[in-house]
N, C-alpha and C. Protein backbone atom coordinates (compact mmCIF):
# COMPACT_ATOMS: atom_id res chain seq x y z
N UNK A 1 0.85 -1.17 0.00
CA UNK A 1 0.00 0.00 0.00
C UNK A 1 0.90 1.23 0.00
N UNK A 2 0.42 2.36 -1.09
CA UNK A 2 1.62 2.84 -1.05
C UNK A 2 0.89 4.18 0.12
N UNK A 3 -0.35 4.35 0.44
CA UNK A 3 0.04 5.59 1.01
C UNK A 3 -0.44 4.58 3.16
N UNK A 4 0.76 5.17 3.79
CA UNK A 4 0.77 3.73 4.63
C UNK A 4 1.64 4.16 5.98
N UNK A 5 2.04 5.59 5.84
CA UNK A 5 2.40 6.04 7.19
C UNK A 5 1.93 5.62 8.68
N UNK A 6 1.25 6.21 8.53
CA UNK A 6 -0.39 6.02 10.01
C UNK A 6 -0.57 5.12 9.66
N UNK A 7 -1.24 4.79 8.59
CA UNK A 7 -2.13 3.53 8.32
C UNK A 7 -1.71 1.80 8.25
N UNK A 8 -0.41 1.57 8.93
CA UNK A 8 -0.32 -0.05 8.99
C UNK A 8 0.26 -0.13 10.46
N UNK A 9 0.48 -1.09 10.27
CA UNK A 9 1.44 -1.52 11.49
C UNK A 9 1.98 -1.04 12.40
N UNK A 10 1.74 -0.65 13.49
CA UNK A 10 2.79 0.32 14.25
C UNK A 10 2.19 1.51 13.87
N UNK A 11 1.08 2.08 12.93
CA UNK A 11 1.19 3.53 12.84
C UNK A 11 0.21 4.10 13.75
N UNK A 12 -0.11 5.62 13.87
CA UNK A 12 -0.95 6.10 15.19
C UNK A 12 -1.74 5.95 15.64
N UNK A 13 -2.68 4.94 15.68
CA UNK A 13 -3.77 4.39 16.39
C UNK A 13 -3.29 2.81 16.78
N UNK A 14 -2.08 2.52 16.57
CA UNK A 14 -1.75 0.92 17.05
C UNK A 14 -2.15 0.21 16.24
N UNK A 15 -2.52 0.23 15.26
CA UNK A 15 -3.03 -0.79 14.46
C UNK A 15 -2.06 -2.16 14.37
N UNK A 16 -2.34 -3.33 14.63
CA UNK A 16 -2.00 -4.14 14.51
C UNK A 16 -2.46 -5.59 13.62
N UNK A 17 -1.88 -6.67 13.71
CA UNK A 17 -2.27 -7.66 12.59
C UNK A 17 -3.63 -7.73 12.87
N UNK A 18 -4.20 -7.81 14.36
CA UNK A 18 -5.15 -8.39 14.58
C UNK A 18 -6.08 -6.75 13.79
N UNK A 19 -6.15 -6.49 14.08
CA UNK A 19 -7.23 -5.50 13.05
C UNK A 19 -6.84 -5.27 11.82
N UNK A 20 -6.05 -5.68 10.76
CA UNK A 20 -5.98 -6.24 9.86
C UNK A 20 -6.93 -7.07 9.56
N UNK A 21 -6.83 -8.00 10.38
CA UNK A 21 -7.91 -9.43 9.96
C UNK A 21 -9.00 -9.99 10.41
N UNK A 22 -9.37 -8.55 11.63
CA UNK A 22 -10.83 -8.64 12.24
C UNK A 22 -11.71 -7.28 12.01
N UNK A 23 -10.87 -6.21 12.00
CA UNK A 23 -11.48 -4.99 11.64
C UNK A 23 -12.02 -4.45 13.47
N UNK A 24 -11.24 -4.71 14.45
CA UNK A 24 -11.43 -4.06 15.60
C UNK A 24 -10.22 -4.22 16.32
N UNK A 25 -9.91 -3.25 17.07
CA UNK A 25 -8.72 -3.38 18.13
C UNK A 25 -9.07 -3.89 19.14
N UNK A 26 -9.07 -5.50 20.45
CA UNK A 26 -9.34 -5.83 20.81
C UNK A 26 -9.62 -5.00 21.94
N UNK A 27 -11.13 -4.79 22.75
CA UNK A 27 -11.16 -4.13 23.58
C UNK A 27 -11.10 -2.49 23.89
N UNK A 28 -10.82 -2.30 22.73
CA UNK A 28 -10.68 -0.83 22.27
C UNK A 28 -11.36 -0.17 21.09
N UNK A 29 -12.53 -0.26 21.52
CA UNK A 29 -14.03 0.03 20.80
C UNK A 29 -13.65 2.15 20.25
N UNK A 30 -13.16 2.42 21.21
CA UNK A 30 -13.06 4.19 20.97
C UNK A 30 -11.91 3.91 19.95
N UNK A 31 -10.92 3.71 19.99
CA UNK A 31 -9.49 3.31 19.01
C UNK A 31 -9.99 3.14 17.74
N UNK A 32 -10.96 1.79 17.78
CA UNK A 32 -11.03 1.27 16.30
C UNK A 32 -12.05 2.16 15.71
N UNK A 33 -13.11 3.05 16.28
CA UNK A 33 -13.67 4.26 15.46
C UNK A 33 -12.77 5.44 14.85
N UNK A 34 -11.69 5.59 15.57
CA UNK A 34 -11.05 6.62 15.22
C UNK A 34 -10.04 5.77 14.27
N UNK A 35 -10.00 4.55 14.06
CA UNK A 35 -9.12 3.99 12.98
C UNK A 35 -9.80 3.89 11.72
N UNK A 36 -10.55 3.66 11.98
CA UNK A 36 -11.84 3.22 11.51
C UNK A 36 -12.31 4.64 10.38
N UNK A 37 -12.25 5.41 11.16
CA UNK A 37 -12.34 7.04 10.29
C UNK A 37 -11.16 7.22 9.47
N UNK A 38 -10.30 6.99 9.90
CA UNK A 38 -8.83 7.91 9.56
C UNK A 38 -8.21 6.57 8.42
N UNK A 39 -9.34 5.32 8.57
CA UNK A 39 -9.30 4.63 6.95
C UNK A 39 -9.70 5.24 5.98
N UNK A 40 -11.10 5.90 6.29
CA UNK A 40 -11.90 6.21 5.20
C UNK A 40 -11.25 7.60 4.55
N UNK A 41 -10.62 8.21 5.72
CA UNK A 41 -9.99 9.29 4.95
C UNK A 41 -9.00 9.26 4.09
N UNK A 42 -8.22 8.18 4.21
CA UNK A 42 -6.88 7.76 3.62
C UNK A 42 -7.12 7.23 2.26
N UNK A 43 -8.29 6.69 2.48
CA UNK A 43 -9.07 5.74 0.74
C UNK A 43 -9.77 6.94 0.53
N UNK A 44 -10.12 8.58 0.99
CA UNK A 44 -10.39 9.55 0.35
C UNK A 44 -9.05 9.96 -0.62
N UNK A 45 -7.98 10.26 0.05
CA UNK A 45 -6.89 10.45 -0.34
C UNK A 45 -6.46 9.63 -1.76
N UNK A 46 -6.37 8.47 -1.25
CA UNK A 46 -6.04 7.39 -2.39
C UNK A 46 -6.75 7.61 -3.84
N UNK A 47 -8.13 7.56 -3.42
CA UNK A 47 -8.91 7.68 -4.77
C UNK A 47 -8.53 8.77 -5.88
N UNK A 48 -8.16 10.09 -5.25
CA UNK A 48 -8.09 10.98 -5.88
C UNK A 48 -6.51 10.81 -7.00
N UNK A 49 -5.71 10.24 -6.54
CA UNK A 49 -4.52 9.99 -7.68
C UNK A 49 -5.15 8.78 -8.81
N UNK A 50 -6.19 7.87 -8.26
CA UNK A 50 -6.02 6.58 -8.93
C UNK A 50 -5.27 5.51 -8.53
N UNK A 51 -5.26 5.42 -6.86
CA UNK A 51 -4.58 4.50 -6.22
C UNK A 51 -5.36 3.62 -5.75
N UNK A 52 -6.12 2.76 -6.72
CA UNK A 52 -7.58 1.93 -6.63
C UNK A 52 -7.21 0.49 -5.46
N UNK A 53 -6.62 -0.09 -5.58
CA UNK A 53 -5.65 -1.09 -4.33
C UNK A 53 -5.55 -0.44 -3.29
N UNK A 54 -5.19 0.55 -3.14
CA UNK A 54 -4.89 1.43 -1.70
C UNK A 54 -6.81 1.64 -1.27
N UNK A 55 -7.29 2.54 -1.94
CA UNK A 55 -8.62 3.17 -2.04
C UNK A 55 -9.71 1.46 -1.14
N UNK A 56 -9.32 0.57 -2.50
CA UNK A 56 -10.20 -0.58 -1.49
C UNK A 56 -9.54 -1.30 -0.24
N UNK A 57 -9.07 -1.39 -0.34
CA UNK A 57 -8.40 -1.67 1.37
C UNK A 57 -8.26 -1.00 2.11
N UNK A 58 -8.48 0.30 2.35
CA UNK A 58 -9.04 1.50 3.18
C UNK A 58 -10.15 1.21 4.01
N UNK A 59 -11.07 1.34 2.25
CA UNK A 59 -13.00 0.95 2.45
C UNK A 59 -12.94 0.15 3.28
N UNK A 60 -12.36 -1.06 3.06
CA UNK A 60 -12.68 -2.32 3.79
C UNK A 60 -12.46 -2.25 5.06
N UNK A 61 -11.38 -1.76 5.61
CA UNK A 61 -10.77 -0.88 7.03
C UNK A 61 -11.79 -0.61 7.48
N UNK A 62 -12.35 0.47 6.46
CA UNK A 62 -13.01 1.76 7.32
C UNK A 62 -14.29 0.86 7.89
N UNK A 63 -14.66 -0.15 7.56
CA UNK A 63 -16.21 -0.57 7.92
C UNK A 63 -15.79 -1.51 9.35
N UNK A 64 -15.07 -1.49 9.87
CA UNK A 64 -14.35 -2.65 10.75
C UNK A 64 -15.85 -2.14 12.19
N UNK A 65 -15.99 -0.97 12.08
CA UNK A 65 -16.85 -0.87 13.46
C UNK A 65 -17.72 -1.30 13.39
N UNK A 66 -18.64 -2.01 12.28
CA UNK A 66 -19.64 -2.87 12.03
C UNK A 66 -19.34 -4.07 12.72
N UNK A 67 -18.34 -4.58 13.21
CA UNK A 67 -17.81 -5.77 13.75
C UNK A 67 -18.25 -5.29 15.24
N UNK A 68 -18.40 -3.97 15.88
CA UNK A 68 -18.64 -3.98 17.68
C UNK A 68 -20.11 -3.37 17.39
N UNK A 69 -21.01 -3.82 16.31
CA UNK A 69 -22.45 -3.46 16.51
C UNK A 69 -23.03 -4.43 17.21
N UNK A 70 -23.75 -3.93 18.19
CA UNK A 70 -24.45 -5.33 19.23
C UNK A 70 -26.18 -4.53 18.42
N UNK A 71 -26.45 -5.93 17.74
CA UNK A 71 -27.85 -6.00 17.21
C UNK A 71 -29.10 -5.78 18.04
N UNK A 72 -29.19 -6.36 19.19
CA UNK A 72 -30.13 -6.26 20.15
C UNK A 72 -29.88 -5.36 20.92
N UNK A 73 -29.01 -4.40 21.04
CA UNK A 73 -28.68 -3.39 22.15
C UNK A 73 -29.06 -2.31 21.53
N UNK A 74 -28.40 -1.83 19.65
CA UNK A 74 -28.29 -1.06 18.97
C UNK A 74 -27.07 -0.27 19.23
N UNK A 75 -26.01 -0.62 19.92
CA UNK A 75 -25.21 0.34 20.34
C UNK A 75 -23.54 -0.54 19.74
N UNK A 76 -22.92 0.20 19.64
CA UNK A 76 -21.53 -0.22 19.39
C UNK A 76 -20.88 -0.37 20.91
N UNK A 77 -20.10 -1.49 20.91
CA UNK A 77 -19.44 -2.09 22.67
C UNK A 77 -18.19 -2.80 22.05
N UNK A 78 -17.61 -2.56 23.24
CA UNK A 78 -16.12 -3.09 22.92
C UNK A 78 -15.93 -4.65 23.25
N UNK A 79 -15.14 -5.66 22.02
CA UNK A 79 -15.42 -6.80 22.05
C UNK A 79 -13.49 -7.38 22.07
N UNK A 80 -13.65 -8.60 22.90
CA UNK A 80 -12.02 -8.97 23.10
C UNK A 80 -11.75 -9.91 21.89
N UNK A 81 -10.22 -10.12 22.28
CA UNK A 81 -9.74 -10.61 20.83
C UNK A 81 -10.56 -11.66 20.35
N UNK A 82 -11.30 -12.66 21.43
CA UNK A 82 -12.19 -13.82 20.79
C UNK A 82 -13.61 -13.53 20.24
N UNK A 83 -13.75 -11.92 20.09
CA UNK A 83 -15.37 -11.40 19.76
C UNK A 83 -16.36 -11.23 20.35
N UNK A 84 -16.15 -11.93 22.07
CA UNK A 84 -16.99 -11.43 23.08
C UNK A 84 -17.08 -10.29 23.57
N UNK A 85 -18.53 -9.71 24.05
CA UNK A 85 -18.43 -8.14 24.06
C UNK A 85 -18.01 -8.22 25.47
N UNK A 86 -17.02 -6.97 25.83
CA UNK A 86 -16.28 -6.85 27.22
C UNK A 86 -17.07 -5.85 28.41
N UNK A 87 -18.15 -5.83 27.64
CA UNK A 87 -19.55 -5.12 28.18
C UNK A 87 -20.65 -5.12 27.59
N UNK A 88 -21.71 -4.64 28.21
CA UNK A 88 -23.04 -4.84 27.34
C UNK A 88 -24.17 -3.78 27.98
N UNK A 89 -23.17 -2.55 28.48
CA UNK A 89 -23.62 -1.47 29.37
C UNK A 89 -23.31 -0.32 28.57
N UNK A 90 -24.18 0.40 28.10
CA UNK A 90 -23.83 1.43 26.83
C UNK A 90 -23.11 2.70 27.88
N UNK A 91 -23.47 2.83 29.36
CA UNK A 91 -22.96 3.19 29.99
C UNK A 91 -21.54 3.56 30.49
N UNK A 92 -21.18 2.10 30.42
CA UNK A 92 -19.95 2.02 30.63
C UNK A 92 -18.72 2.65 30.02
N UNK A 93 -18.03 3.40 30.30
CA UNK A 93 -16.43 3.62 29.98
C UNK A 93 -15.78 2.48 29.44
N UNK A 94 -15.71 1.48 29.47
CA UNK A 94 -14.71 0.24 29.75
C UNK A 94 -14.84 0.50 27.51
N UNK A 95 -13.40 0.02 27.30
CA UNK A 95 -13.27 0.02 25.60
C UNK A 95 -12.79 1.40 24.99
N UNK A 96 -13.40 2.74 26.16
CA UNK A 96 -13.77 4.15 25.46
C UNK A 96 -12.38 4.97 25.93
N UNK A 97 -11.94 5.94 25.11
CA UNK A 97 -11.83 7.37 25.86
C UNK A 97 -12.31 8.27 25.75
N UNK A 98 -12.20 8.37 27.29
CA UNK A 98 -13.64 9.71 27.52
C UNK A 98 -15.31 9.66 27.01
N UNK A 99 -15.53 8.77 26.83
CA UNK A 99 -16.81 8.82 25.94
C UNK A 99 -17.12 7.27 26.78
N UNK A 100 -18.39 6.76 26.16
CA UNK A 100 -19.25 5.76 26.56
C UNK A 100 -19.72 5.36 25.01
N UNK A 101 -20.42 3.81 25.01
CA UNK A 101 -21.63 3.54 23.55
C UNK A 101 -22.44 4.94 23.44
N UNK A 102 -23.12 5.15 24.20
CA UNK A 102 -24.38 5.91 24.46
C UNK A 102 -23.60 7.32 23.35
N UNK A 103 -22.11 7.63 23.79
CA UNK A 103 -21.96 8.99 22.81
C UNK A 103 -20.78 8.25 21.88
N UNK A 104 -20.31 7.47 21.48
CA UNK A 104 -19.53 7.55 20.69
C UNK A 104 -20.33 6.56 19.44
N UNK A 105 -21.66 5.78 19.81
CA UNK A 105 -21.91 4.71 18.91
C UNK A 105 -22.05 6.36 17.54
N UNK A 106 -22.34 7.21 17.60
CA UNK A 106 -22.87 8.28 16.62
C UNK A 106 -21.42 8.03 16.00
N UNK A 107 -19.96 8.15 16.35
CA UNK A 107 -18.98 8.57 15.63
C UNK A 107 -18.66 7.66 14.26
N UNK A 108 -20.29 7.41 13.59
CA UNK A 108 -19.64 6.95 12.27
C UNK A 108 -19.92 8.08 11.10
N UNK A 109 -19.27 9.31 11.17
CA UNK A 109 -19.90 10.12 10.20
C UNK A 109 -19.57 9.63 8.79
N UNK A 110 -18.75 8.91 8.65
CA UNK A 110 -18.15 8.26 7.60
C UNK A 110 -18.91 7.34 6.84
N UNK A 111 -20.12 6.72 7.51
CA UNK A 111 -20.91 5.69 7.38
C UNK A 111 -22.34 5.95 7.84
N UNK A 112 -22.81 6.89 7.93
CA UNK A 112 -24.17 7.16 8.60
C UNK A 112 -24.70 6.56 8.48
N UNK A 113 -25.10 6.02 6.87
CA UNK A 113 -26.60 5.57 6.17
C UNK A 113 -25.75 3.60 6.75
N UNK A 114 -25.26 3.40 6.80
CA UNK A 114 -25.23 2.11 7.33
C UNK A 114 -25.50 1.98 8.96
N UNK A 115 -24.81 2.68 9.91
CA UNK A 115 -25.54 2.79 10.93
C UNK A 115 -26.66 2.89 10.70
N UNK A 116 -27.42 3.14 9.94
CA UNK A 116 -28.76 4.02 10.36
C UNK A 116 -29.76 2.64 9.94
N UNK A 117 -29.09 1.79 9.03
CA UNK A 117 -29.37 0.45 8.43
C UNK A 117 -29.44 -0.60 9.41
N UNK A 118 -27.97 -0.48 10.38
CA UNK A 118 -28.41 -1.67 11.32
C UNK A 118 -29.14 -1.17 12.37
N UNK A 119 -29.45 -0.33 12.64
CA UNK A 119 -30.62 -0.05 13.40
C UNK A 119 -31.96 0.60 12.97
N UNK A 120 -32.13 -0.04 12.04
CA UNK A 120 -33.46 -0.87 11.57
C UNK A 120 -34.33 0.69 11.53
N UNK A 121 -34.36 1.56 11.34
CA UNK A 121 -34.74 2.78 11.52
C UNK A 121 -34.60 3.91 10.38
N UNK A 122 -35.49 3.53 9.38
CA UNK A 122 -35.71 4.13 8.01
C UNK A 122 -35.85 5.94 8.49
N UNK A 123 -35.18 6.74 7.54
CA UNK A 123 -34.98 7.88 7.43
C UNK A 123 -35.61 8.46 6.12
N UNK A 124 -36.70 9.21 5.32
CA UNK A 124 -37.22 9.34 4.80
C UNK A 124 -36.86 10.96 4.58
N UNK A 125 -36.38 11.58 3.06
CA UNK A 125 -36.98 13.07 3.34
C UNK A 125 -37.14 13.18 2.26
N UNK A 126 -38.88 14.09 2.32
CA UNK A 126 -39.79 14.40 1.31
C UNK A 126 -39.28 15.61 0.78
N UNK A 127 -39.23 15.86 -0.38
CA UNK A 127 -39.16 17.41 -1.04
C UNK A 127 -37.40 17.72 -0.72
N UNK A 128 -37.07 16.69 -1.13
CA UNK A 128 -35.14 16.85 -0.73
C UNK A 128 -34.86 17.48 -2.02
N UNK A 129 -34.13 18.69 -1.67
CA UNK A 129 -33.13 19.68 -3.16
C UNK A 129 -32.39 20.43 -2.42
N UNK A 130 -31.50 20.70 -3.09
CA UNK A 130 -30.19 21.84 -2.68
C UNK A 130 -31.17 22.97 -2.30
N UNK A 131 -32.09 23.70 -2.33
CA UNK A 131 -33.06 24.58 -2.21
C UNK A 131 -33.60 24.13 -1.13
N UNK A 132 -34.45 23.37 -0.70
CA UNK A 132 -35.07 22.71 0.47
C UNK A 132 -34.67 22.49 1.27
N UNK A 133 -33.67 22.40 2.81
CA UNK A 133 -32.57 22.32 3.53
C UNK A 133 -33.52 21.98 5.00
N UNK A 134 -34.67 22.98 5.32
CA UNK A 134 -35.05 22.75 6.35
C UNK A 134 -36.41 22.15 6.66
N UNK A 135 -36.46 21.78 7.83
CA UNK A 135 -37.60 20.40 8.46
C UNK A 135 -38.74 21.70 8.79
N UNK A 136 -39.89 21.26 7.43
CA UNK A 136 -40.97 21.63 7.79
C UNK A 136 -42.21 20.69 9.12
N UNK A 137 -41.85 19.60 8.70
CA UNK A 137 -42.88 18.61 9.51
C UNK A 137 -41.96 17.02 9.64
N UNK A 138 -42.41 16.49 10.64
CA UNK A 138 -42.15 15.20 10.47
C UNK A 138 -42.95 14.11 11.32
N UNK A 139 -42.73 13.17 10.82
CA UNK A 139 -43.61 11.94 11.42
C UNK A 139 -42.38 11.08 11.78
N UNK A 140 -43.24 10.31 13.23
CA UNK A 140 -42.14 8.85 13.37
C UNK A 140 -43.40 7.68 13.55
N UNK A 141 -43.37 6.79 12.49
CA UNK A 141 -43.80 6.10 12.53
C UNK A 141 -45.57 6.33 11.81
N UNK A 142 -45.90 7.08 11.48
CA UNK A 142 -46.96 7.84 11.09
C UNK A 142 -47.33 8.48 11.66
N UNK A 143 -46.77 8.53 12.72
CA UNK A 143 -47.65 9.72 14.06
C UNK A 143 -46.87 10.97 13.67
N UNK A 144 -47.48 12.35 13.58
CA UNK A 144 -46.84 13.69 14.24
C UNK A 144 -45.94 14.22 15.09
N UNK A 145 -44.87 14.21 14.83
CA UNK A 145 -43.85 14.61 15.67
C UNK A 145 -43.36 15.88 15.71
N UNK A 146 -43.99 16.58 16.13
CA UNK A 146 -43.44 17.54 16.47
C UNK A 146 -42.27 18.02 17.31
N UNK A 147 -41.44 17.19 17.94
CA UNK A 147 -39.70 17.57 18.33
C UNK A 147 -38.56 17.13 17.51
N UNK A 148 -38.01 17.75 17.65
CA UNK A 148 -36.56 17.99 17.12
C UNK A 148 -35.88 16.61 17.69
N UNK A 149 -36.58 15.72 18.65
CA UNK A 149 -36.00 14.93 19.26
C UNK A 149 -36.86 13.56 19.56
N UNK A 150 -36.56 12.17 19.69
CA UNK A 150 -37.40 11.48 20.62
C UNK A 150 -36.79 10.23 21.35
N UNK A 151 -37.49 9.91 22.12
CA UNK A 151 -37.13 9.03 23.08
C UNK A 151 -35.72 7.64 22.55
N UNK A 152 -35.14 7.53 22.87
CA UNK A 152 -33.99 6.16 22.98
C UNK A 152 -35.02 4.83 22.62
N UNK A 153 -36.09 4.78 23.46
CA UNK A 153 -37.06 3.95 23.51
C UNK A 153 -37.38 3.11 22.23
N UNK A 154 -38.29 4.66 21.81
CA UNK A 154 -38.81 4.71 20.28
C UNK A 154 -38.18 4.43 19.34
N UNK A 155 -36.15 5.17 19.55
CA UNK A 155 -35.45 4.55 18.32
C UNK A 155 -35.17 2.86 17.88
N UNK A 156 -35.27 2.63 19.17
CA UNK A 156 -34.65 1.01 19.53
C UNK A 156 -35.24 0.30 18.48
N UNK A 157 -37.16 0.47 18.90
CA UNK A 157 -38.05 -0.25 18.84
C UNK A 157 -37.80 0.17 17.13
N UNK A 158 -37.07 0.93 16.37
CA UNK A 158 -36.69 0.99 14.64
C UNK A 158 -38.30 1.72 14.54
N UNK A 159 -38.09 1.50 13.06
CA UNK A 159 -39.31 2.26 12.35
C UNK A 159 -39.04 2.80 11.25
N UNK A 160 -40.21 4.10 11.30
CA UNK A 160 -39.88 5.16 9.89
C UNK A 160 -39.88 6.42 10.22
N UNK A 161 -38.85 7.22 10.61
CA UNK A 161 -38.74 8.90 10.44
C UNK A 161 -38.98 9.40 9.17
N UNK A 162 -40.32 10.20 9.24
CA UNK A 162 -40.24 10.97 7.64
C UNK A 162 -40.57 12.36 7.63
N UNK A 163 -39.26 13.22 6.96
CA UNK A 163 -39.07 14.59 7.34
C UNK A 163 -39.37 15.58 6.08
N UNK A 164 -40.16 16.31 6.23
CA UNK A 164 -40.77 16.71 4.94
C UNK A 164 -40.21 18.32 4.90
N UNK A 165 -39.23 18.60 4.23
CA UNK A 165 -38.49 19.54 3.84
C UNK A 165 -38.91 20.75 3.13
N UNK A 166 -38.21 21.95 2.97
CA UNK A 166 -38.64 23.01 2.48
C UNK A 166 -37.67 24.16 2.57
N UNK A 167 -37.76 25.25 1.49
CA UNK A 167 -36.69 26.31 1.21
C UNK A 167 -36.42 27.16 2.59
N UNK A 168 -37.48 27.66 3.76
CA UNK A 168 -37.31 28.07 4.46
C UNK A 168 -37.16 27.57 5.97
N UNK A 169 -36.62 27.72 7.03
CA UNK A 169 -37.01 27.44 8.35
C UNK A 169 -38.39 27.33 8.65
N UNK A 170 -38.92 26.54 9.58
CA UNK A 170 -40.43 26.34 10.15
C UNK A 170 -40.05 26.70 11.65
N UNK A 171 -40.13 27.91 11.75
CA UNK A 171 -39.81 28.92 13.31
C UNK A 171 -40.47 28.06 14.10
N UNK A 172 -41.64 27.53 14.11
CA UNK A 172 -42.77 26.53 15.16
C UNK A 172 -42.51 25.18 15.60
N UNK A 173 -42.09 24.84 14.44
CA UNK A 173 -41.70 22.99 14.50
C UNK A 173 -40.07 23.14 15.27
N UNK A 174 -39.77 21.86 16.31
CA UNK A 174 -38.87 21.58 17.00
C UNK A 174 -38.32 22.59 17.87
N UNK A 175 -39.32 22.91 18.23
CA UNK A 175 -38.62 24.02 19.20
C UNK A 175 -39.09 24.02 20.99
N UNK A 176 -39.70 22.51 20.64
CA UNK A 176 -39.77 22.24 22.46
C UNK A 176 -38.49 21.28 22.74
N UNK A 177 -37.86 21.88 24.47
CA UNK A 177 -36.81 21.15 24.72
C UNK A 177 -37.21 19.47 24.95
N UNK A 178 -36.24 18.94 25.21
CA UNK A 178 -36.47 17.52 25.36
C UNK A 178 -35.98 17.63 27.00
N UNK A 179 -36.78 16.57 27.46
CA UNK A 179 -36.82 16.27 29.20
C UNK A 179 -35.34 16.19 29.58
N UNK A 180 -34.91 16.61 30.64
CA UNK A 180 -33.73 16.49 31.73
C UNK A 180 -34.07 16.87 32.88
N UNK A 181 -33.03 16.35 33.75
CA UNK A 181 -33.25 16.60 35.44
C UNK A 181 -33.73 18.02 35.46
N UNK A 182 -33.32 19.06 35.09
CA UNK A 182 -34.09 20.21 34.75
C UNK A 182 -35.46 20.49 34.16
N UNK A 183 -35.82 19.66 33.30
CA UNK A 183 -36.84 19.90 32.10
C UNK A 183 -37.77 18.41 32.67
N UNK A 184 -38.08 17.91 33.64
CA UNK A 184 -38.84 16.41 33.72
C UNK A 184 -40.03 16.19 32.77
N UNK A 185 -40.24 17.05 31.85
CA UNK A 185 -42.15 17.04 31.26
C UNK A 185 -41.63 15.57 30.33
N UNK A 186 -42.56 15.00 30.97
CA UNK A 186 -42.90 13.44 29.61
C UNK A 186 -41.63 12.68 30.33
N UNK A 187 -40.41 12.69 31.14
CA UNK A 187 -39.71 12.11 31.22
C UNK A 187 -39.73 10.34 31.47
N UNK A 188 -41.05 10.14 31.91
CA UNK A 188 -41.27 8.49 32.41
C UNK A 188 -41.52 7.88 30.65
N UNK A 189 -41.52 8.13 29.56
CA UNK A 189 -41.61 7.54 28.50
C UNK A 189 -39.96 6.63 28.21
C-alpha cells in the first residue's frame, strides 16, 4: 500500500495484525472508530490519484466498526480478541476514551446511512433539493412529531422517520426542549 504512514502496522492508532484481519482493536471500541475514520480518509486520499488497491483496502478498514455493533442493544461495545463483548452497558467507559456507547456509537460520520441500516430505523426526506434544507414537519412512525428529538425507547423499537423539507425554516416545529433533570415534562416515557 503505497500511502501507509499512520495507516499499517505500528502507525498512530496501534493498528495491529489483529485489526488487519478482524477490523477491531481488541477491547478498544473508541481506538477502532477513530481507525476506523482515519481509513476512510486515507481511501479519500487514495482515490483521488487513482490509487484503486490502496482506495479498497481503506474501504474495507473503514467498515471494521460494524464488527462492535451489538444487534439487540443497537449500540456499538467493545469486544475482546475472541469477539466477546467486554460489556453490554452502553454506559460504561470500559473500551472508550472519555466517551461511553451511548456517545460515541454516533462517531460513524463516515458511514451514517449504514448505521442508520443496522438499526433498523428508516430515514425518509420528502421534497429533498439543494433549495429545500429545512424540516418543515415530520412523522415517526406515522404519528406527528413535532420535536426535534425522541425518546432512545422509540429509536430502539426501529421504524420510519419521515421529514418533509422546504426552502425556508419552520420557526414553530422543533422548538420544544427535550426532558432532563431540569426539564422532567414526559420524562417516564
Amino acid at each position: 500500500m503505497q500511502i501507509k504512514k499512520d495507516q499499517s502496522v505500528g502507525g498512530i492508532e496501534g493498528i495491529d495484525d489483529f485489526f488487519l484481519t478482524h477490523g477491531w482493536l481488541a477491547g478498544r471500541a473508541g481506538e477502532t472508530l477513530e481507525a476506523n475514520f482515519e481509513d476512510w480518509c486515507a481511501a479519500q486520499m487514495a482515490k483521488k490519484p487513482g490509487l484503486q488497491a490502496d482506495y479498497t483496502e481503506l474501504m474495507r478498514r473503514s467498515k471494521g466498526w460494524q464488527n462492535l455493533y451489538h444487534p439487540n442493544l443497537k449500540f456499538l461495545l467493545p469486544k475482546d480478541a475472541n469477539g466477546n463483548w467486554t460489556t453490554t452497558d452502553p454506559f460504561s467507559g470500559q473500551g472508550w476514551v472519555e466517551a461511553n456507547s451511548w456517545q460515541a456509537t454516533w462517531f460513524t460520520s463516515h458511514d451514517v446511512t449504514k448505521l442508520v441500516q443496522l438499526m433498523e430505523f428508516v430515514i425518509v426526506a420528502k421534497n429533498k433539493s439543494a433549495a429545500n434544507m429545512y424540516i418543515q414537519s415530520a412523522t415517526l412512525n406515522g404519528q406527528p412529531l413535532d420535536n426535534c428529538w425522541f425518546y432512545h425507547s422509540q429509536f430502539a423499537a426501529g421504524g420510519k422517520l419521515e421529514l418533509t423539507l422546504g426552502p425556508q425554516p419552520n420557526m414553530s416545529w422543533g422548538v420544544k426542549l427535550p426532558p432532563s433533570d431540569s426539564n422532567p415534562v414526559n420524562s417516564s416515557m
